[in-house]
C-alpha atoms as a PDB file:
ATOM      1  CA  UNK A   1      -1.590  13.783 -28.219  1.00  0.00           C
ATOM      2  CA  UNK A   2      -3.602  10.647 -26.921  1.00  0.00           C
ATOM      3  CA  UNK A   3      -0.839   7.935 -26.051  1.00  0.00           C
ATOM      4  CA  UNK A   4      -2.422   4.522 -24.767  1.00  0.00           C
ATOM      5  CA  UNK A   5      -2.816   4.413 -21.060  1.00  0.00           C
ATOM      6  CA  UNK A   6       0.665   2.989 -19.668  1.00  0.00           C
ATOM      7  CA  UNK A   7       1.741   2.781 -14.955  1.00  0.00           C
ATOM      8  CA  UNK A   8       4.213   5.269 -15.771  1.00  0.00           C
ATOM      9  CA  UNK A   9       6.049   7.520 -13.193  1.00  0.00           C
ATOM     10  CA  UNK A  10       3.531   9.665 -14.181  1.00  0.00           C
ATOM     11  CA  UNK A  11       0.683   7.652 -13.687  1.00  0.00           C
ATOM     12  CA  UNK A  12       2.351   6.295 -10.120  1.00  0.00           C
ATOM     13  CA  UNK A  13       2.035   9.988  -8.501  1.00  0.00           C
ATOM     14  CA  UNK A  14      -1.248  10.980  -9.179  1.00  0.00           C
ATOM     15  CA  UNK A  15      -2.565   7.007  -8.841  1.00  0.00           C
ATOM     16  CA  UNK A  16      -4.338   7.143  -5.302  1.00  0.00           C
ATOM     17  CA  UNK A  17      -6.168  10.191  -6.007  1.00  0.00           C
ATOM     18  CA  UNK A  18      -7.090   9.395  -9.462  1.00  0.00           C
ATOM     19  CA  UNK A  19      -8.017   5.647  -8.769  1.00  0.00           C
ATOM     20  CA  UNK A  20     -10.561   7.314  -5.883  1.00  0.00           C
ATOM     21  CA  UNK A  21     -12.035   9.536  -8.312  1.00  0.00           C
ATOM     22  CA  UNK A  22     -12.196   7.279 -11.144  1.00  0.00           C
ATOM     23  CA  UNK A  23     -13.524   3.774  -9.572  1.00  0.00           C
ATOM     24  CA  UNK A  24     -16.595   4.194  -7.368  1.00  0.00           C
ATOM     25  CA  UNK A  25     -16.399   2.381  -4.362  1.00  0.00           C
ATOM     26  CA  UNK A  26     -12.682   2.046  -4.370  1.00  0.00           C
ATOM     27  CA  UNK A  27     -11.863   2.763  -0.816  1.00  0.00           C
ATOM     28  CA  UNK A  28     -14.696   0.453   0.189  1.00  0.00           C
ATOM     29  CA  UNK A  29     -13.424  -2.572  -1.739  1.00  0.00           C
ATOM     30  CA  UNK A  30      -9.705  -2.083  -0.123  1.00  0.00           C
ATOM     31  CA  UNK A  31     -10.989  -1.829   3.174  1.00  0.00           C
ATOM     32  CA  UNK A  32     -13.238  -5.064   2.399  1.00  0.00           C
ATOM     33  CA  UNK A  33     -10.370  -7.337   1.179  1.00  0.00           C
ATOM     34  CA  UNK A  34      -8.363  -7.092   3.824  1.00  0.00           C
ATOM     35  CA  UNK A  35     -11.376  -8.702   5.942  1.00  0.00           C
ATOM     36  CA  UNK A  36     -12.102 -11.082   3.218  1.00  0.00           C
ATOM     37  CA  UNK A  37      -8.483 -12.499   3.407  1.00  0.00           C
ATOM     38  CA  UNK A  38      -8.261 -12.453   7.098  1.00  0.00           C
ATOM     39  CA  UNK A  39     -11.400 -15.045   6.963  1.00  0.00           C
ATOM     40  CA  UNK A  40      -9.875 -16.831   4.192  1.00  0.00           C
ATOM     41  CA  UNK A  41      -5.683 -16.402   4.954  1.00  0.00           C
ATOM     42  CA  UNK A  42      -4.442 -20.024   6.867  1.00  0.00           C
ATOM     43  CA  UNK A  43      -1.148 -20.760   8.584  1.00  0.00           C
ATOM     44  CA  UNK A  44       2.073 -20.966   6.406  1.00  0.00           C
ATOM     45  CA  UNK A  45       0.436 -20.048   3.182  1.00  0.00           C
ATOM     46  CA  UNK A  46       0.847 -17.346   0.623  1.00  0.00           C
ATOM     47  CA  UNK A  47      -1.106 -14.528   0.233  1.00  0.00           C
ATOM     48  CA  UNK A  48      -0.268 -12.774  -3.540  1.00  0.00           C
ATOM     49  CA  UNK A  49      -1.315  -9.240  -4.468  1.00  0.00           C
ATOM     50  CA  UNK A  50      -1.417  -9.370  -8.341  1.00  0.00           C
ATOM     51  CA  UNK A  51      -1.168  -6.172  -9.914  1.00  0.00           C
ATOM     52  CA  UNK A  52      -0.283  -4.629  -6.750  1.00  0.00           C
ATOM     53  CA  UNK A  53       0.119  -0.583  -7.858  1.00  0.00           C
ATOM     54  CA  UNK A  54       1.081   0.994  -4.440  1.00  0.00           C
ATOM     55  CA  UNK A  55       0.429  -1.655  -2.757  1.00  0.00           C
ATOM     56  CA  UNK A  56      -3.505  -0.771  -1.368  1.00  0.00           C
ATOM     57  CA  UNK A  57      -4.548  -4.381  -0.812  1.00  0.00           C
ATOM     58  CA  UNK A  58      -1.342  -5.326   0.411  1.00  0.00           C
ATOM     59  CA  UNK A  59      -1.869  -3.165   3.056  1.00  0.00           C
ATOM     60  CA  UNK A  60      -5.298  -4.090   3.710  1.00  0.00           C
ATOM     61  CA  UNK A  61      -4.187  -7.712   3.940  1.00  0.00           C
ATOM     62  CA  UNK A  62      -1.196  -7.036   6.368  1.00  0.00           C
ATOM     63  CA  UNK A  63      -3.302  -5.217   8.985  1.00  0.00           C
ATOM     64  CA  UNK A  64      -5.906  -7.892   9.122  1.00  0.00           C
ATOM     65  CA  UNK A  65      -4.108 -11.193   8.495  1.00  0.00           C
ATOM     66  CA  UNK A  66      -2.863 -12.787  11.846  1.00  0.00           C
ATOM     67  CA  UNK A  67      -2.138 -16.274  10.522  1.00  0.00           C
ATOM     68  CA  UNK A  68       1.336 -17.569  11.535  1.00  0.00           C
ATOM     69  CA  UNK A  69       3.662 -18.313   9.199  1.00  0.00           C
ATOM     70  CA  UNK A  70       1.758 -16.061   6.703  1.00  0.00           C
ATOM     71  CA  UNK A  71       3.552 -14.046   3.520  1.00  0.00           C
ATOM     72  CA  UNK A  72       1.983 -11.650   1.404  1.00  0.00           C
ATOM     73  CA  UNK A  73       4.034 -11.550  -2.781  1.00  0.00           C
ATOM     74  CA  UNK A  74       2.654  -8.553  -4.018  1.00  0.00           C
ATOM     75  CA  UNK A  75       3.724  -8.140  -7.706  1.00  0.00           C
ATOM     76  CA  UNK A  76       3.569  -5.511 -10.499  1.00  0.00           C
ATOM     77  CA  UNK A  77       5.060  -5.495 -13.897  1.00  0.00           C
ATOM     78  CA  UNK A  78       5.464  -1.221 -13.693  1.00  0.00           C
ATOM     79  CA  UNK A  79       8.790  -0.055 -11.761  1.00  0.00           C
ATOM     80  CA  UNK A  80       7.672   3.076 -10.584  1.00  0.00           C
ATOM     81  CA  UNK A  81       5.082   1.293  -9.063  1.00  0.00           C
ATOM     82  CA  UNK A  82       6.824  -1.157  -7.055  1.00  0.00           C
ATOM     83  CA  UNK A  83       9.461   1.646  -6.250  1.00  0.00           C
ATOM     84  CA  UNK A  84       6.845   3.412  -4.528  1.00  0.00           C
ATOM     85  CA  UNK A  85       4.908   0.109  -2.906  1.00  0.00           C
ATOM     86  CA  UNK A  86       8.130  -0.752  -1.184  1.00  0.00           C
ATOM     87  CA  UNK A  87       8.365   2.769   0.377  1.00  0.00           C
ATOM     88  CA  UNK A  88       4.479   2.887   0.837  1.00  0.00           C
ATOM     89  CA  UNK A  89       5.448  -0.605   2.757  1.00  0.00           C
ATOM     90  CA  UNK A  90       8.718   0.812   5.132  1.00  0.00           C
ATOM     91  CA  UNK A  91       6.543   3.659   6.249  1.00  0.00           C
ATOM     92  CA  UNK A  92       3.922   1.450   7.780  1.00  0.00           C
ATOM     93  CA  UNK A  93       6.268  -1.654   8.728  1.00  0.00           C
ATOM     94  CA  UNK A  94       3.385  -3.414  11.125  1.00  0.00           C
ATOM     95  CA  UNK A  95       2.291  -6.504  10.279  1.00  0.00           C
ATOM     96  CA  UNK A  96       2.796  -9.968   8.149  1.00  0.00           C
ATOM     97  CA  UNK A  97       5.902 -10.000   5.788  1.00  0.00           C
ATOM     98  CA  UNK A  98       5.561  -8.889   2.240  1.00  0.00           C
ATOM     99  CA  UNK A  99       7.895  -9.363  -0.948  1.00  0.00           C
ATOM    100  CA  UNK A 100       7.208  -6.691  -3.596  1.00  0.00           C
ATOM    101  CA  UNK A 101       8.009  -8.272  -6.645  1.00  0.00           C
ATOM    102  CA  UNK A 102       8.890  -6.458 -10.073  1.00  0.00           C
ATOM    103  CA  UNK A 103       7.632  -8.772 -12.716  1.00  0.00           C
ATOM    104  CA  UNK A 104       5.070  -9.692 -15.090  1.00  0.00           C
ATOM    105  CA  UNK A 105       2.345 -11.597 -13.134  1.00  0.00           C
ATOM    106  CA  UNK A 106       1.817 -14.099 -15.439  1.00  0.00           C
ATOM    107  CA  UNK A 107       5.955 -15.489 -15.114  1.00  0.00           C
ATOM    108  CA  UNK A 108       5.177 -15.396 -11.212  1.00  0.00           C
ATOM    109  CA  UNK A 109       5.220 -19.271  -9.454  1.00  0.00           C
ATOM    110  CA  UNK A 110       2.155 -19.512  -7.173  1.00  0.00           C
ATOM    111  CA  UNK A 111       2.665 -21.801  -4.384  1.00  0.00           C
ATOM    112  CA  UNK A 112       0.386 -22.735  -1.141  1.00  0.00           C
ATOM    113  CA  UNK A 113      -2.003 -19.568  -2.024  1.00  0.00           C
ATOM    114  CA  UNK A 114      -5.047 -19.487   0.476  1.00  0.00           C
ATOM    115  CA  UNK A 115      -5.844 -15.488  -0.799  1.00  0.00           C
ATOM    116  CA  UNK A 116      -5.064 -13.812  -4.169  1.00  0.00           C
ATOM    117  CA  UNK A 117      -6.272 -10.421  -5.041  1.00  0.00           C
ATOM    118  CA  UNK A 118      -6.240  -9.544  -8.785  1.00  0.00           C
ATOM    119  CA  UNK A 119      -7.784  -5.917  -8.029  1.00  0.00           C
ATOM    120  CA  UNK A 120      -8.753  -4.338 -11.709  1.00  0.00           C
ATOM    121  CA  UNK A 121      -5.749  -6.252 -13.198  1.00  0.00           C
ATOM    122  CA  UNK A 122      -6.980  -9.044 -15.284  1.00  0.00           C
ATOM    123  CA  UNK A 123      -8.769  -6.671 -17.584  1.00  0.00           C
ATOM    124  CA  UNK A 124      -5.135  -5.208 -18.733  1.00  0.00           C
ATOM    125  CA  UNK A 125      -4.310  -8.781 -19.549  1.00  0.00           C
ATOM    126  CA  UNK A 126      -5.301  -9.808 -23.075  1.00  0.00           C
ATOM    127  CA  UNK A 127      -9.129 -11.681 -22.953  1.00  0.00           C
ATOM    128  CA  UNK A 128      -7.521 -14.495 -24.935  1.00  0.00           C
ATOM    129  CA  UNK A 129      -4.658 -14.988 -21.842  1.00  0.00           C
ATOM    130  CA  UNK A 130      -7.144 -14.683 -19.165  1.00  0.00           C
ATOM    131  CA  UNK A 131      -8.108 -18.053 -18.539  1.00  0.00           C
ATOM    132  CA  UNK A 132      -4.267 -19.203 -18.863  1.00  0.00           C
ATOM    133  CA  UNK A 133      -3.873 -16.865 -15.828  1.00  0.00           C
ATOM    134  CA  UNK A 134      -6.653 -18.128 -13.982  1.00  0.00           C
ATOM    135  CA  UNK A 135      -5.629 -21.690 -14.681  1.00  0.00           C
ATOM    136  CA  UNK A 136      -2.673 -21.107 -13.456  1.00  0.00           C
ATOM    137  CA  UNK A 137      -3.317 -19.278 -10.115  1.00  0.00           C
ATOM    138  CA  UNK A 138      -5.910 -21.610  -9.687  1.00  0.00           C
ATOM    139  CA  UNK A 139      -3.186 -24.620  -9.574  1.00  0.00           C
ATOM    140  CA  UNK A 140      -1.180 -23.214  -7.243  1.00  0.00           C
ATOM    141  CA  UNK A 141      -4.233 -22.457  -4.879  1.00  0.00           C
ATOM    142  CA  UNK A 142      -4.994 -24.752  -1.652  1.00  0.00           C
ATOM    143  CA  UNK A 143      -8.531 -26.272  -1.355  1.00  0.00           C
ATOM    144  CA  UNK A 144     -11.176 -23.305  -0.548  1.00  0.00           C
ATOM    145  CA  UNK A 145      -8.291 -21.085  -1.094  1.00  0.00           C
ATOM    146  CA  UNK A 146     -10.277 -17.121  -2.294  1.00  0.00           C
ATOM    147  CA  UNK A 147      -9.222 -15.885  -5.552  1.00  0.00           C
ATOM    148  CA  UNK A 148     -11.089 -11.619  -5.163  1.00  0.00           C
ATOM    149  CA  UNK A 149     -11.404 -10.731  -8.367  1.00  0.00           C
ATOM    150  CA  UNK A 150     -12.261  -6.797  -8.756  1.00  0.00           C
ATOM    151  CA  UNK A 151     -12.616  -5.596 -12.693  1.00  0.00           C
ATOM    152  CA  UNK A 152     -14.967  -2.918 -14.683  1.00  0.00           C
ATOM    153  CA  UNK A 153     -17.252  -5.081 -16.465  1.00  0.00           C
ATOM    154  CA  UNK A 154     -19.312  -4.194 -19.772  1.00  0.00           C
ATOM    155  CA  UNK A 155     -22.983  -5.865 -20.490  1.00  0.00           C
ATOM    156  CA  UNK A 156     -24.495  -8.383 -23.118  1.00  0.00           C
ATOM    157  CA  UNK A 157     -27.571  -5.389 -22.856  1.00  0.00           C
ATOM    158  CA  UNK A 158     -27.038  -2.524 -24.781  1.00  0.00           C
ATOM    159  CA  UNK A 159     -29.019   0.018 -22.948  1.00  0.00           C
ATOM    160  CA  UNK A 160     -27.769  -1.199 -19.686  1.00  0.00           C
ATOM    161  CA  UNK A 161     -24.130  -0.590 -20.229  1.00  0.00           C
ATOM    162  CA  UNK A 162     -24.576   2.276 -21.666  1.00  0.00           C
ATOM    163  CA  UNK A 163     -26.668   3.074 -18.727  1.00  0.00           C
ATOM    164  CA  UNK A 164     -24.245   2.066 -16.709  1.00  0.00           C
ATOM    165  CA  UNK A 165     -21.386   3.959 -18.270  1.00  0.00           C
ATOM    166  CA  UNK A 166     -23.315   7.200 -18.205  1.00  0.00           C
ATOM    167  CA  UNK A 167     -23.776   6.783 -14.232  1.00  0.00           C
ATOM    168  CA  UNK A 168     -19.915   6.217 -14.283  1.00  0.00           C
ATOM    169  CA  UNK A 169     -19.317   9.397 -16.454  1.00  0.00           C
ATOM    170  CA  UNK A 170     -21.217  11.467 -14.092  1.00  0.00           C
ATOM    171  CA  UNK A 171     -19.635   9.541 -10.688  1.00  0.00           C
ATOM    172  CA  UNK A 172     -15.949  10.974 -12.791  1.00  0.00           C
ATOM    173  CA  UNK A 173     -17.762  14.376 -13.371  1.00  0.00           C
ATOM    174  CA  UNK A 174     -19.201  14.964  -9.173  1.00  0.00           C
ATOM    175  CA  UNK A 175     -15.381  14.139  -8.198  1.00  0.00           C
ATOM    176  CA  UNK A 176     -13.832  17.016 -10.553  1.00  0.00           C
ATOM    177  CA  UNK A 177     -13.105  15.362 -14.196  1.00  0.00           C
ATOM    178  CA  UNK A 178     -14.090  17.436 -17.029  1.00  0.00           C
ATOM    179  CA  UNK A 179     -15.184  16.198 -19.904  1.00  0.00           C
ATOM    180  CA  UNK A 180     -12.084  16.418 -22.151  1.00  0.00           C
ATOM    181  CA  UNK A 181     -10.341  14.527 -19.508  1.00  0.00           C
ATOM    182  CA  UNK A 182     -12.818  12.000 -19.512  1.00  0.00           C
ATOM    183  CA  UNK A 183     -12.785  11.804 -23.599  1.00  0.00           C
ATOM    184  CA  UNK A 184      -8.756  11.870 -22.984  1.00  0.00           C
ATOM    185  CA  UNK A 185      -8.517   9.017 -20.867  1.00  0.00           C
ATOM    186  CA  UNK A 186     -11.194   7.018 -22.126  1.00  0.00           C
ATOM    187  CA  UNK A 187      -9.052   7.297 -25.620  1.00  0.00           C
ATOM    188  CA  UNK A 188      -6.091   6.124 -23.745  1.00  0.00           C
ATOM    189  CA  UNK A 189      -7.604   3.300 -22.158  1.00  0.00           C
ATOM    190  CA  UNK A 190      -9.311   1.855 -25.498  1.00  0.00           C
ATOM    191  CA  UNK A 191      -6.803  -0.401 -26.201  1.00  0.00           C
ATOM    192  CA  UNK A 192      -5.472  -1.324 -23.130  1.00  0.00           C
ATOM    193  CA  UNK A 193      -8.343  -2.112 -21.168  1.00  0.00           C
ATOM    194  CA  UNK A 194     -10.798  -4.750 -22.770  1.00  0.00           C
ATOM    195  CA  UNK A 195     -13.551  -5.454 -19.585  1.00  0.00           C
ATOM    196  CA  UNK A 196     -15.849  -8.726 -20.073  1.00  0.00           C
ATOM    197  CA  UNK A 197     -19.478  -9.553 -18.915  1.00  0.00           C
ATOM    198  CA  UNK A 198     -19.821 -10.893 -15.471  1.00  0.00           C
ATOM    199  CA  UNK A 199     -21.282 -14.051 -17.347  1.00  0.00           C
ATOM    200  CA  UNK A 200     -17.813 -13.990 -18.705  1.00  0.00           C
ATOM    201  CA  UNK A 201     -16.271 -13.855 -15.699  1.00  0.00           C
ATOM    202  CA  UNK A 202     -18.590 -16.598 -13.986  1.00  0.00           C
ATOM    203  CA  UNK A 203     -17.487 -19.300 -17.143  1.00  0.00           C
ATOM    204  CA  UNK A 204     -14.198 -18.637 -17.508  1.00  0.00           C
ATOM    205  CA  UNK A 205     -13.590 -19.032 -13.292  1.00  0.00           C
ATOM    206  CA  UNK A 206     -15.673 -22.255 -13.401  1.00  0.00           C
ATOM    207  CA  UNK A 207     -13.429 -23.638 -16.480  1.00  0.00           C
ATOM    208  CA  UNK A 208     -10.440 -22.267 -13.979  1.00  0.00           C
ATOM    209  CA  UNK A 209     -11.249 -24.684 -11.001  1.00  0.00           C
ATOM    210  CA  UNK A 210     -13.140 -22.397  -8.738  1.00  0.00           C
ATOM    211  CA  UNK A 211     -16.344 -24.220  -7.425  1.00  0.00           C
ATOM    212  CA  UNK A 212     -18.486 -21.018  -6.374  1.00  0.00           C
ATOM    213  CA  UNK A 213     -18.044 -17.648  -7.564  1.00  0.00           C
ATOM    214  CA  UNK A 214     -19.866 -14.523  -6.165  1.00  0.00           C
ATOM    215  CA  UNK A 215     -20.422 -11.269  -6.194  1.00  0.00           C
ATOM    216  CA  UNK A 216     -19.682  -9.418  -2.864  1.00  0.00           C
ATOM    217  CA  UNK A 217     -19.785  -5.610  -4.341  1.00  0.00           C
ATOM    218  CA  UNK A 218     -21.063  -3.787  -7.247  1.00  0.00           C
ATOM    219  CA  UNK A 219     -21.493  -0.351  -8.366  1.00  0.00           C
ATOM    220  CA  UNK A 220     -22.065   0.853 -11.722  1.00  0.00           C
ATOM    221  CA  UNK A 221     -20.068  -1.222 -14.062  1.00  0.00           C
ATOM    222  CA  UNK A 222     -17.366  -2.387 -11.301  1.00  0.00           C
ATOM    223  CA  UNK A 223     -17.625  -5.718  -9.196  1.00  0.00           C
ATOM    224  CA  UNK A 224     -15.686  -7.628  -7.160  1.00  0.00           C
ATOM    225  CA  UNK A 225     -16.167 -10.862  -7.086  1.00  0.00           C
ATOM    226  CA  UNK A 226     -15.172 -14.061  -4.396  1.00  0.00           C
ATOM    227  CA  UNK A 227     -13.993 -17.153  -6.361  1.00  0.00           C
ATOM    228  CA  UNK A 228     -13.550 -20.258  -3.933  1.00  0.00           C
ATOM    229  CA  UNK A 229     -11.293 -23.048  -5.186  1.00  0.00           C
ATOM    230  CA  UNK A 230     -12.649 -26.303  -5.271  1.00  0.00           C
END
């Protein structure tokens, strides 16, 4: 039976390995935020990890960012996710201090941000709440503070994104999917995870505040982008 996708306690023990095998260029991005907020992270600011899972950026972030008076709020609506950040966290205690945070990011204050990371989260957010979101984390951004914005993204072009997605079947297939899992989870995730163009992305940031968006990595139909506040 096909249930729509849900960060379950299920979902929360297989996550790193199926995240790896699912996104291409996962481990690359990760690695790459952490140096994009340690150029971007100032002193006695907040650094916020929205849609944290188990906590990969977070940690990324904490072994980079040397700012004083730095604090990373990393923040996921999904209990067994935060459960297992927070233990992820205590086994590698080094670093900047982080709050995990169980709550919905949207009812989460931001305050003195110089970094946020929303890292394939905003596409589980409804299209017609995005820009709210980004208003609002926007707001609570200092001048030239980053917003990295990772997501899957679809295409205006027919044939391209279905070029695209074929390139991302086969990326599933070379790391061990079959294709009944694929059809399985690509059923589960119909509802629940509504990508937009990257022109979509570029308006809605520039309607957000952000005076320069970029992108810094691509592959397939996943980008991450670097939004600069204004």
């Amino acid at each position: 039976m096909i249930v729509d996708f849900a960060f379950d306690e299920s979902v929360a023990k297989v996550f790193p390995d199926m995240i790896r095998r699912s996104v291409p260029g996962y481990e690359s991005i990760i690695s790459l935020i952490g140096l994009l907020a340690e150029q971007h992270a100032r002193p006695d600011s907040y650094c916020y990890d929205l849609g944290c899972s188990l906590g990969a950026a977070t940690l990324a972030m904490r072994s980079r960012i040397r700012q004083p008076g730095c604090r990373i709020i990393a923040v996921d609506n999904a209990m067994a996710m935060t459960r297992r950040c927070r233990s992820v966290l205590q086994e590698r205690p080094a670093g900047i201090d982080v709050d995990v945070v169980c709550a919905d990011i949207r009812d989460i204050r931001i305050e003195r941000a110089s970094v946020v990371v929303l890292n394939f989260t905003l596409q589980f957010i409804r299209p017609e709440l995005r820009l709210a979101m980004l208003q609002k984390i926007s707001a609570g951004m200092l001048p030239g503070g980053a917003l990295i914005l990772s997501e899957k993204i679809t295409f205006s072009d027919a044939e391209e994104a279905w070029r695209m997605e074929e390139l991302h079947i086969a990326f599933k297939k070379a790391n061990g999917y079959s294709e009944l899992e694929i059809s399985q989870k690509r059923s589960a995730l119909e509802n629940v995870l509504i990508p937009d163009t990257l022109e979509q992305h570029r308006q809605r940031l520039a309607e957000a505040g952000f005076a320069s968006v970029e992108v810094w990595f691509r592959c397939f139909n996943f980008v991450s982008l670097l939004a600069l506040k204004a």
